[in-house]
Protein backbone atom coordinates (compact mmCIF):
# COMPACT_ATOMS: atom_id res chain seq x y z
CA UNK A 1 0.00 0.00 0.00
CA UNK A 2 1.42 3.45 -1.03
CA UNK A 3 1.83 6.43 1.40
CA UNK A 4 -1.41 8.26 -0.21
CA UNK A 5 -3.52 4.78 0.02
CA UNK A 6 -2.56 4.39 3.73
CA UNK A 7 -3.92 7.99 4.42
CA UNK A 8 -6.87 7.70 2.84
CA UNK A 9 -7.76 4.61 4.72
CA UNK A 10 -6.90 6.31 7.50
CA UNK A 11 -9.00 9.33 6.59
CA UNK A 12 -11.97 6.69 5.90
CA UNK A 13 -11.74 4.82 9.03
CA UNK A 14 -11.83 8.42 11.10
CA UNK A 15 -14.90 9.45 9.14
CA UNK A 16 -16.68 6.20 9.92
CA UNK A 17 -15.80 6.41 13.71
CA UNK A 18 -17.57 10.12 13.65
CA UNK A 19 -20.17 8.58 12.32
CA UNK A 20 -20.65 5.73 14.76
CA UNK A 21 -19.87 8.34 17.52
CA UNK A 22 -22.34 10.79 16.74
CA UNK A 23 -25.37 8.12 16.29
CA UNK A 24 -25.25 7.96 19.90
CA UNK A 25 -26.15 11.52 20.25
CA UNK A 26 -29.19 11.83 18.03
CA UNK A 27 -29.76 15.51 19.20
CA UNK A 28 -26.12 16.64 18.29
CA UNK A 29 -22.61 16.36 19.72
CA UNK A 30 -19.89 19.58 20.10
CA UNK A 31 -16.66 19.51 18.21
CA UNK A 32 -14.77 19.73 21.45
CA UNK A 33 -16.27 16.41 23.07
CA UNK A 34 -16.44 14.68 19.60
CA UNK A 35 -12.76 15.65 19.60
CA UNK A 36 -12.06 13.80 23.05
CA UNK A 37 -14.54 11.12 22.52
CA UNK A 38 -12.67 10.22 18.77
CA UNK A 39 -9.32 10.83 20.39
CA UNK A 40 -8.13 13.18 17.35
CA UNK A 41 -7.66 17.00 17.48
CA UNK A 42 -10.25 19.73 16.61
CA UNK A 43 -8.82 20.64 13.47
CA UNK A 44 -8.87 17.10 12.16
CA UNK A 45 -12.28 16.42 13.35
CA UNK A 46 -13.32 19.50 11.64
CA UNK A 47 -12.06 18.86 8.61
CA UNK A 48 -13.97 15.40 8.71
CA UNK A 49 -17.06 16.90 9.34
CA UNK A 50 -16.87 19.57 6.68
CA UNK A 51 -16.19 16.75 3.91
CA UNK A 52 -18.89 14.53 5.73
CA UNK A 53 -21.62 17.78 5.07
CA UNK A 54 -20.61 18.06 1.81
CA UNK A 55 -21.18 14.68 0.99
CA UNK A 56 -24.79 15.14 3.10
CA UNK A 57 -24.32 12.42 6.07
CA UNK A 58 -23.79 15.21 8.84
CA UNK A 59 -25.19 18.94 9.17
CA UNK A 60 -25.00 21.61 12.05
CA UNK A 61 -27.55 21.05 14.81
CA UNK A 62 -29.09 23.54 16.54
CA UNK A 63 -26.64 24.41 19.68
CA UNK A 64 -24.19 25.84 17.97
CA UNK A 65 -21.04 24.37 17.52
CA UNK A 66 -22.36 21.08 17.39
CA UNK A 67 -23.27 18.52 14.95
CA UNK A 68 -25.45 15.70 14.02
CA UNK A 69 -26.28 12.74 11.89
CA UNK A 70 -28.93 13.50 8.77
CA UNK A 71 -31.39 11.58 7.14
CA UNK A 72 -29.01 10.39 4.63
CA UNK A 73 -27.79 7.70 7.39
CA UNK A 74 -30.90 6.91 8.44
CA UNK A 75 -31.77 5.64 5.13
CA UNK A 76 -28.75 3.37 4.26
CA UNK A 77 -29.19 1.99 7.85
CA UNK A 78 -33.13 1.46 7.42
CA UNK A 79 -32.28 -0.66 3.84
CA UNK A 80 -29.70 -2.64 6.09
CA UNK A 81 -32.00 -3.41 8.49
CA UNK A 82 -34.64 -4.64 5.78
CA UNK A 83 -32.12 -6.36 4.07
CA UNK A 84 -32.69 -8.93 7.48
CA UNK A 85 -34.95 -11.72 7.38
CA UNK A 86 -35.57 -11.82 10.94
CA UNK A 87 -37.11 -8.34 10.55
CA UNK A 88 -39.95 -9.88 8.11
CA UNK A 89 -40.50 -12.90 10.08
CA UNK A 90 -40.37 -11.51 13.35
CA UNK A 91 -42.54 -8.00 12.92
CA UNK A 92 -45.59 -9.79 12.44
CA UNK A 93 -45.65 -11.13 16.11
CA UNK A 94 -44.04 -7.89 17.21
CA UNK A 95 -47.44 -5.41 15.62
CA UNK A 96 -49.40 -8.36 17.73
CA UNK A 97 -48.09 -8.26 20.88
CA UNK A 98 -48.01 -4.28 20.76
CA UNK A 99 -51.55 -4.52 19.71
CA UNK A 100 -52.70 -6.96 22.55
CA UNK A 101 -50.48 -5.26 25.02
CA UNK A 102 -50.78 -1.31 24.23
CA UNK A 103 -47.12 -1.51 25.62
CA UNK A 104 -43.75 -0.22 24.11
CA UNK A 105 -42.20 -3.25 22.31
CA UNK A 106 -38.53 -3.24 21.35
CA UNK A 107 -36.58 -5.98 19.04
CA UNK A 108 -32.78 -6.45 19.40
CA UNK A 109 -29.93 -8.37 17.73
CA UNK A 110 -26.46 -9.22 19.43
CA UNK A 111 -23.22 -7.13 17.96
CA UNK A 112 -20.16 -8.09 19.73
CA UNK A 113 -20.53 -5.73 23.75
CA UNK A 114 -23.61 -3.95 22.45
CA UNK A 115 -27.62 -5.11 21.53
CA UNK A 116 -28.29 -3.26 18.57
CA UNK A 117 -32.51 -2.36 18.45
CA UNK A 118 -33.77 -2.75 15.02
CA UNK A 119 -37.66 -2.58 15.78
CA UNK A 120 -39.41 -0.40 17.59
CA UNK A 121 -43.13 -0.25 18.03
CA UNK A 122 -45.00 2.98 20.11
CA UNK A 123 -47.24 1.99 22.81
CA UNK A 124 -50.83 2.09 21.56
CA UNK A 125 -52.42 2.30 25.00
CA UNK A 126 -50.01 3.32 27.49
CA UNK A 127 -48.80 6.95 27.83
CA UNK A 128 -45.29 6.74 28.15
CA UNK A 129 -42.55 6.78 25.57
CA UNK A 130 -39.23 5.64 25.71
CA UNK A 131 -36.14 7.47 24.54
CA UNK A 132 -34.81 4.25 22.88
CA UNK A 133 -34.64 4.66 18.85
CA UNK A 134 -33.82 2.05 16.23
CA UNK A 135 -29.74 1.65 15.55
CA UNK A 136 -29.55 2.49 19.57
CA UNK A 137 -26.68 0.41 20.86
CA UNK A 138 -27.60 -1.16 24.21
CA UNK A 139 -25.06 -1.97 27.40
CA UNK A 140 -25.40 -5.22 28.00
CA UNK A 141 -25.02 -4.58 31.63
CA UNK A 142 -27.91 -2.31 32.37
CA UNK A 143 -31.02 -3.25 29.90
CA UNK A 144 -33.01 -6.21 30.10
CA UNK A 145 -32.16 -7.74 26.62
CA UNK A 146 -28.41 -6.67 27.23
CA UNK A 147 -28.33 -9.08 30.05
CA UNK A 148 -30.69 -11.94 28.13
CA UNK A 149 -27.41 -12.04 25.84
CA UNK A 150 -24.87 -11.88 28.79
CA UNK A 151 -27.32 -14.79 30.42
CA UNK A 152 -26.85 -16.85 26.98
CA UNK A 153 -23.23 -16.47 26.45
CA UNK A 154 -20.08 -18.32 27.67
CA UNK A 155 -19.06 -18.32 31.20
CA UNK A 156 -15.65 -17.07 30.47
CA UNK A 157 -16.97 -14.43 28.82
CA UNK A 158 -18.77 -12.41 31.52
CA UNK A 159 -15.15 -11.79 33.36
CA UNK A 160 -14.03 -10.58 29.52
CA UNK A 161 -16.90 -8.15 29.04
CA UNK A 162 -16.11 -6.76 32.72
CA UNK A 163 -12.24 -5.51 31.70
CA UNK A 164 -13.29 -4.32 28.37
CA UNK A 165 -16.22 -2.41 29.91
CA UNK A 166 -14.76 -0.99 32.94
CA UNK A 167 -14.54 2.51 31.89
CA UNK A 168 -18.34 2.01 30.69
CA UNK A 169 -19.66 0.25 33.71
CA UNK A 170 -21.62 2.46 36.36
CA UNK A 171 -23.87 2.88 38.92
CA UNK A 172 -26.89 4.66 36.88
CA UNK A 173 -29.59 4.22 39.53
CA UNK A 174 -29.33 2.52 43.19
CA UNK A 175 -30.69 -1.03 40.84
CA UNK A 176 -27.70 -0.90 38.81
CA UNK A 177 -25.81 -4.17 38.92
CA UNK A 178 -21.99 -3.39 38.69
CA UNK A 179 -19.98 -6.76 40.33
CA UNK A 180 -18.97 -9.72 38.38
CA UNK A 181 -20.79 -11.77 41.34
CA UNK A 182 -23.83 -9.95 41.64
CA UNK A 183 -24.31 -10.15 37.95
CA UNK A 184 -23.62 -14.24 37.62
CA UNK A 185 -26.37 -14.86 40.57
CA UNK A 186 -28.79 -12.57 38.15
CA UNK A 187 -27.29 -14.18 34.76
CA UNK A 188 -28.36 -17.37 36.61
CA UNK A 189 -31.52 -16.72 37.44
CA UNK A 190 -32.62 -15.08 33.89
CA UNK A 191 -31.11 -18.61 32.66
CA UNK A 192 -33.46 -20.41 34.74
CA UNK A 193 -36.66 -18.43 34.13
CA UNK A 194 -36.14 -17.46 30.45
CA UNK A 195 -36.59 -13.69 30.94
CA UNK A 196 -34.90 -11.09 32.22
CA UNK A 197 -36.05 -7.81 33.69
CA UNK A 198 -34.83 -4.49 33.95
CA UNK A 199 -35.66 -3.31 37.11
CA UNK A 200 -34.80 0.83 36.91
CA UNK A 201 -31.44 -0.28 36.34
CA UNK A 202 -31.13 2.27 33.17
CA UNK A 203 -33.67 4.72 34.13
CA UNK A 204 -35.59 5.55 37.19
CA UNK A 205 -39.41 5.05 36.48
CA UNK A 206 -38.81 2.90 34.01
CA UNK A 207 -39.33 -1.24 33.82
CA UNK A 208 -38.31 -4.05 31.14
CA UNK A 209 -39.64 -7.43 30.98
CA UNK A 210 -37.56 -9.06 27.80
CA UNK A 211 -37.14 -12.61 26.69
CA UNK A 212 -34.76 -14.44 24.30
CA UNK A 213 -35.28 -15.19 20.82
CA UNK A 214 -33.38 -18.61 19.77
CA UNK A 215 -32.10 -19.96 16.46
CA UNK A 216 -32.56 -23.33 15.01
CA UNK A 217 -28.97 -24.09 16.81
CA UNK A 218 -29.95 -22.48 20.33
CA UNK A 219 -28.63 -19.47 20.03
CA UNK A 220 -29.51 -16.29 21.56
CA UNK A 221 -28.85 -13.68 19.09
CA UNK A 222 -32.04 -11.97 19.53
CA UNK A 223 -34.21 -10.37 22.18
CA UNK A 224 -37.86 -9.10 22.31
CA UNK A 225 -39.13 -6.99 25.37
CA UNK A 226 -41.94 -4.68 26.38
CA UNK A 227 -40.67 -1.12 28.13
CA UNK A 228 -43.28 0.77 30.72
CA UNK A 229 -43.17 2.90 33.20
CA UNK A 230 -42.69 1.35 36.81
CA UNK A 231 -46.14 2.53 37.92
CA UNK A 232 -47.70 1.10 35.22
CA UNK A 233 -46.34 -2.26 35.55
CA UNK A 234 -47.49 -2.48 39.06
CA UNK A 235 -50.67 -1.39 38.37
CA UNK A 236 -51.40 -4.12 35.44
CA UNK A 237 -49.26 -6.91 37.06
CA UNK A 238 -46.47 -9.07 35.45
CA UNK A 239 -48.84 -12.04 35.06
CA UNK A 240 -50.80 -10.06 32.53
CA UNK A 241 -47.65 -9.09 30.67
CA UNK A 242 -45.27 -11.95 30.49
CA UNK A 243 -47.22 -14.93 28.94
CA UNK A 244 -47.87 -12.45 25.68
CA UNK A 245 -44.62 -11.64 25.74
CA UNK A 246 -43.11 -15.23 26.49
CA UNK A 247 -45.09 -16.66 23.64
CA UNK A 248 -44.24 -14.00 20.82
CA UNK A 249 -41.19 -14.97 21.81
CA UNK A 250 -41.51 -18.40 21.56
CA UNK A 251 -43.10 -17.99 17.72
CA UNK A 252 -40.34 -15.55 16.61
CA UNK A 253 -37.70 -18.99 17.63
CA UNK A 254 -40.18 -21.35 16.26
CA UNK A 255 -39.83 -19.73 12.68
CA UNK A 256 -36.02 -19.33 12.95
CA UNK A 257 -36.13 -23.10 13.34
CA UNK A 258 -36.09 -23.39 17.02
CA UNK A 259 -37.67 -26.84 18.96
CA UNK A 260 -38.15 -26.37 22.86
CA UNK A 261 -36.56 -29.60 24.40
């Protein structure tokens, strides 16, 4: 590889990692913390972003200074996502458990640390919304489908995900699970009861119930849940929830070629 080849890679890779970076901040990110957060000086990330406008994936958002993802992503990452199979068999049973339920229902996949949500549906019924939007990435830690695919992995790698998460890992609310320990005696218990539950450990006020989505070989490489507020949960009861939710779960793994022992 020549001198000029090697920098344009290098130029390409940078672009891509401001473009990863700033999906995670859907309302805009500064230069200076883009900067820090891309480990590359303001002048370089400037120039980045002033090729990536011209080219339309990034434009000024409103505080000034800062900048944000446009529509342009949006739509090569929507024709990814329907370039997916599991998205056309598994939104069928996802539009009828949102319909039964009135509740917030979220789809993930597994990608590497993170669950990646690729559906979304809108509660029909209830009143609260979630902040979560499709291409979020998900700690595996702190969200209930996060720690379905923690439950569903290999032993040895729960110690793994701890070191390369340790500048990641926090105490959000007072639920927050943050030991190795605590978190097998929980991975252990969501392995015995098939679902998992996050229990305000991402967001006061806010409840997950999510169970696992298996393959035709077992595997756990996607998650569906329903999100509500705390005080709603209560107040209809996890009995009333679960079993929809269990069973759409169950039919999503069926067509994916799944056989319950």
């Amino acid at each position: 590889m020549t001198e000029k080849e090697s920098s344009g890679s290098q130029t390409l890779v940078r672009g891509l990692k401001l473009l990863e970076l700033l999906s995670q901040y859907p309302n805009g990110c500064p230069l200076a913390q883009l900067s820090e957060l891309a480990q590359l000086n303001k002048s370089t990330v400037h120039r980045l972003l002033q090729s990536l406008q011209q080219e339309g994936f990034v434009r000024p958002a409103p505080t000034t200074g800062s900048y944000r993802l446009t529509t342009k992503c949006l739509a090569i990452g929507q024709r990814a996502l329907s370039s997916l199979n599991i998205l056309h068999i598994a939104a069928p049973h996802l539009e009828a458990l949102n319909l039964e339920l009135g509740e917030t229902v979220n789809f993930a996949m597994r990608e590497g640390n993170h669950a990646i949500l690729i559906y979304k549906l809108e509660p029909t019924t209830g009143m609260m919304k979630t902040r979560a939007y499709i291409g979020q990435r998900l700690q595996l830690y702190c969200s209930g489908m996060g720690k379905l695919f923690l439950a569903y992995d290999k032993p040895e790698y729960i110690p793994q995900y701890w070191q390369q998460k340790h500048n990641v890992i926090r105490q959000l609310t007072a639920n927050t699970i943050t030991t190795i320990p605590e978190m097998e005696t929980e991975l252990a218990k969501i392995r015995q009861q098939q679902f998992a539950m996050d229990d305000e450990e991402n967001e006061l006020g806010v409840s997950c119930i999510a169970c696992p989505v298996f393959d035709n070989q077992g595997k756990a490489n996607y998650a569906v849940s329903i999100s509500l507020s705390t005080a709603r949960l209560s107040q209809l009861g996890f009995n009333i929830l679960y079993p929809a939710l269990r069973i759409t779960a169950q039919k999503i793994s069926e067509e994916l070629g799944w056989h319950a022992e």
